[in-house]
N, C-alpha and C. Protein backbone atom coordinates (compact mmCIF):
# COMPACT_ATOMS: atom_id res chain seq x y z
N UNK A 1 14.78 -22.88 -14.40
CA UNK A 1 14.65 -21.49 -13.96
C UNK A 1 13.24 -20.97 -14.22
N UNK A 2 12.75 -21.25 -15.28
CA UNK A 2 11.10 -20.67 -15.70
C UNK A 2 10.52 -21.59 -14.88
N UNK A 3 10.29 -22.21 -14.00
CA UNK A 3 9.47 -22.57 -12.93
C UNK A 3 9.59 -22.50 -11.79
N UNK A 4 11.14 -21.52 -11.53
CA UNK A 4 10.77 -20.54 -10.43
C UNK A 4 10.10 -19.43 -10.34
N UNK A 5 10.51 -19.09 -11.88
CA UNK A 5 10.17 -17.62 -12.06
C UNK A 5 8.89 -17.77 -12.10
N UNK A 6 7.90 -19.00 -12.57
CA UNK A 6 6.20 -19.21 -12.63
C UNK A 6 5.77 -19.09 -10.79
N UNK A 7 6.72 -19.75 -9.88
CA UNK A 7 6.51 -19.86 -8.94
C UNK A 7 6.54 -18.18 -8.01
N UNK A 8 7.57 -17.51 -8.06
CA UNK A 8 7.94 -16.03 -7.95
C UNK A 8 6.68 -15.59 -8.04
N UNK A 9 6.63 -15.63 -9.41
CA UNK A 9 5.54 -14.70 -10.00
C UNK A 9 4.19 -15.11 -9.21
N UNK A 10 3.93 -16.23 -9.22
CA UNK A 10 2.50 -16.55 -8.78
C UNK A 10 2.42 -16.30 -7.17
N UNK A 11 3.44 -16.34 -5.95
CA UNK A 11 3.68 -15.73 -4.68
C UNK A 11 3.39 -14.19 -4.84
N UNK A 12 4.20 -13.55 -5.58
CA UNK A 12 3.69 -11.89 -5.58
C UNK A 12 2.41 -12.06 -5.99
N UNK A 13 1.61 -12.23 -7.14
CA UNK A 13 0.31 -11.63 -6.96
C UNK A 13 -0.32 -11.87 -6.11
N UNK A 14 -0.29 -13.79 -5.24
CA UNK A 14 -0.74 -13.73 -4.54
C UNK A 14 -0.78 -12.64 -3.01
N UNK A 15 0.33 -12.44 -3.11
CA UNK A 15 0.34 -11.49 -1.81
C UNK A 15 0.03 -9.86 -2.02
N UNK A 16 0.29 -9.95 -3.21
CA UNK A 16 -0.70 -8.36 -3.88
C UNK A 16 -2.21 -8.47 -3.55
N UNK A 17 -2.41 -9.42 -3.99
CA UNK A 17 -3.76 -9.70 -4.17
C UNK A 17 -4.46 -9.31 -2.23
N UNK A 18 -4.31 -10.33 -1.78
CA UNK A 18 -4.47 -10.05 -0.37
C UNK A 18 -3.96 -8.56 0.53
N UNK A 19 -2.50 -8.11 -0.17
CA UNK A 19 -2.50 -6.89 0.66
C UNK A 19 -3.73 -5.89 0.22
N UNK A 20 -3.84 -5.93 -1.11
CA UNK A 20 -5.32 -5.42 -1.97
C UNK A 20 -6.38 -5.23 -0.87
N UNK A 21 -6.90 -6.76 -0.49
CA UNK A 21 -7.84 -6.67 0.42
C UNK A 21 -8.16 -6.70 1.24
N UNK A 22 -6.65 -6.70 2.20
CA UNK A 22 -6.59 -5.96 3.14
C UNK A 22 -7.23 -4.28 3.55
N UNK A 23 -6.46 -3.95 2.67
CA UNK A 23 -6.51 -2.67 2.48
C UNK A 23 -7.90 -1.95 2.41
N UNK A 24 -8.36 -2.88 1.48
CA UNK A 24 -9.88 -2.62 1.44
C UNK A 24 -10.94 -2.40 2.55
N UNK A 25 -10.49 -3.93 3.71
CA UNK A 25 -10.74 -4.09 4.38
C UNK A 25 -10.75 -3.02 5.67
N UNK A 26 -10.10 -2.56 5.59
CA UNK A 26 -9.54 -1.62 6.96
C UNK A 26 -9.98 -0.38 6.36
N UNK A 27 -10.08 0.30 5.31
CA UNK A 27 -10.68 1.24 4.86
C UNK A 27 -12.24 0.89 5.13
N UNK A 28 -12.96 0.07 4.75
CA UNK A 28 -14.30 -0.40 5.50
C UNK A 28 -14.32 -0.15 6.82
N UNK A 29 -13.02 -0.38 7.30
CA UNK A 29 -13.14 -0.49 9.21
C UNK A 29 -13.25 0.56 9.45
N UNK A 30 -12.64 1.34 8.77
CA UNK A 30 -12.82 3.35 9.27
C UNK A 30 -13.87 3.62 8.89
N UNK A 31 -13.71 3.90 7.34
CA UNK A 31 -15.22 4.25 7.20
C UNK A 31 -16.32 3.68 8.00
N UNK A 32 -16.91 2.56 8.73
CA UNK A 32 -17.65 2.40 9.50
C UNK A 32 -17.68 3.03 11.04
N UNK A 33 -16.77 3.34 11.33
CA UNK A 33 -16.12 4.17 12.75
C UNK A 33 -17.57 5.22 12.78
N UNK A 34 -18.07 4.87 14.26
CA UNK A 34 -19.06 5.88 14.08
C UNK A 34 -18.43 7.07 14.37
N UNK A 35 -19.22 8.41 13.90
CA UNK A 35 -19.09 9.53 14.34
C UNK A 35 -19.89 10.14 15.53
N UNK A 36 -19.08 10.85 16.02
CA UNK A 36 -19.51 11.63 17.03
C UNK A 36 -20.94 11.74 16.92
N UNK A 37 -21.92 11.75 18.25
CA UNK A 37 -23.24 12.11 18.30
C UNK A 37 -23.61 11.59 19.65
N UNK A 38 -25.25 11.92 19.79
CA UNK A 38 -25.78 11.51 21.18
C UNK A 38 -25.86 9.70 21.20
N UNK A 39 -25.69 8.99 20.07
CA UNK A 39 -26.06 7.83 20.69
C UNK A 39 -24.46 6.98 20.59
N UNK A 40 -23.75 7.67 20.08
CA UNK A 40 -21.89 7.33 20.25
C UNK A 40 -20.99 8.50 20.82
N UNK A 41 -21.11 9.07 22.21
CA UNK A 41 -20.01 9.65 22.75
C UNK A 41 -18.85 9.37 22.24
N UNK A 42 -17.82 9.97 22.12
CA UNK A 42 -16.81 9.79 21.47
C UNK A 42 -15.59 10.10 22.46
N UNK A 43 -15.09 9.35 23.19
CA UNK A 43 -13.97 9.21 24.68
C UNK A 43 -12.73 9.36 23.78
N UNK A 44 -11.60 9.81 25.00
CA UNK A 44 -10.40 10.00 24.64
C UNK A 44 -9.70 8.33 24.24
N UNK A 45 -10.26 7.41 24.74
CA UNK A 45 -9.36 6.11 23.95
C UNK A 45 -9.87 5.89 22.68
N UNK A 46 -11.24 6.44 22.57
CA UNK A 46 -11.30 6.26 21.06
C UNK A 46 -10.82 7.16 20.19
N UNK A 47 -10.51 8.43 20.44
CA UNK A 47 -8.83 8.71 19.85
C UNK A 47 -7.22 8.41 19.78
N UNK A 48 -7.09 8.03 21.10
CA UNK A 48 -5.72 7.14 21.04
C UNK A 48 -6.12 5.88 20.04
N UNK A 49 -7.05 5.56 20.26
CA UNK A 49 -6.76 4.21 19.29
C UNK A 49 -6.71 4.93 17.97
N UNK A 50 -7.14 5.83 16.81
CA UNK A 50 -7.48 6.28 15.65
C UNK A 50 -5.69 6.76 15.50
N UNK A 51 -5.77 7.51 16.81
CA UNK A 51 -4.33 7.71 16.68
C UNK A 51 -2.77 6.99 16.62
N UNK A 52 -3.59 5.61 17.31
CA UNK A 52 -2.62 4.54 16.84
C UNK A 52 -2.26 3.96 15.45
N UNK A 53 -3.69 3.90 15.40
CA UNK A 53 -3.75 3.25 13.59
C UNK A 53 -3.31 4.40 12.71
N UNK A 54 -3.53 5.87 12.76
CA UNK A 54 -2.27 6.17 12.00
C UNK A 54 -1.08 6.04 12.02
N UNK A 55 -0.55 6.11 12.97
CA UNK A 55 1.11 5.99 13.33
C UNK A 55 1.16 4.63 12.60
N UNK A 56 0.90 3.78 13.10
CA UNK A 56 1.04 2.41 12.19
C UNK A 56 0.85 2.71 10.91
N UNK A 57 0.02 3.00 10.40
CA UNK A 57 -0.62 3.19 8.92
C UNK A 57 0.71 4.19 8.11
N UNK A 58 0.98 5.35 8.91
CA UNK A 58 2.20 5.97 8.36
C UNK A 58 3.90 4.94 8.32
N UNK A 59 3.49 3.82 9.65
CA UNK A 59 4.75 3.20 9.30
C UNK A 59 4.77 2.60 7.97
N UNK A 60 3.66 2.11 7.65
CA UNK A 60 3.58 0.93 6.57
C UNK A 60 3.93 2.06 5.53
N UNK A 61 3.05 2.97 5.24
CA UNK A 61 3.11 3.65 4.22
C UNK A 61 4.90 4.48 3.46
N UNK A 62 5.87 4.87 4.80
CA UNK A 62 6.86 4.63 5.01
C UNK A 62 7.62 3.58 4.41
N UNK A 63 7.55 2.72 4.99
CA UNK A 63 8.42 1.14 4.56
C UNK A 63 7.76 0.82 3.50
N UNK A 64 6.69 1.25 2.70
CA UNK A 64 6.70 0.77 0.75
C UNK A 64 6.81 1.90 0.17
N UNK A 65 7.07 3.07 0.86
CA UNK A 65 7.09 4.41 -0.26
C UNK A 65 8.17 5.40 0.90
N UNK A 66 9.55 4.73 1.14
CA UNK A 66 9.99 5.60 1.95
C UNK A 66 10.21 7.24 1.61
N UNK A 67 10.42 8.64 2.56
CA UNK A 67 9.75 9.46 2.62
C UNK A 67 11.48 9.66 1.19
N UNK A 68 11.26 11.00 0.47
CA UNK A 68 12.28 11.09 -0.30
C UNK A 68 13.11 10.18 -1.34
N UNK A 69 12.07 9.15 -1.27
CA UNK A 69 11.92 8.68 -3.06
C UNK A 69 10.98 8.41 -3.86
């Protein structure tokens, strides 16, 4: 049994670890998002898309912290 539980254990951090930098990752991706100005017009798909990635972003956030617990 203690070398599943070594095994368990060592799968979660690994996948902590990576959702980690994920996370990181995609926070880089926004934060780099240019802003509005003369040499980046800023079009309506490049709000549907921002607006996609929240809806997604609220699903995830949802399904590990559902709303009312």
């Amino acid at each position: 049994m203690a070398k599943n539980t070594a095994r368990v254990e060592d799968a979660y951090t690994t996948a902590h670890v990576r959702a980690l930098t994920l996370l990181e990752d995609l926070h880089q991706l926004v934060e780099d998002m240019p802003a509005p100005d003369a040499d980046h017009p800023i079009n309506w798909e490049h709000v549907g898309s921002l607006q996609h990635l929240c809806e997604r972003l609220k699903e995830l956030k949802d399904f590990v912290a559902p709303a009312g617990e």
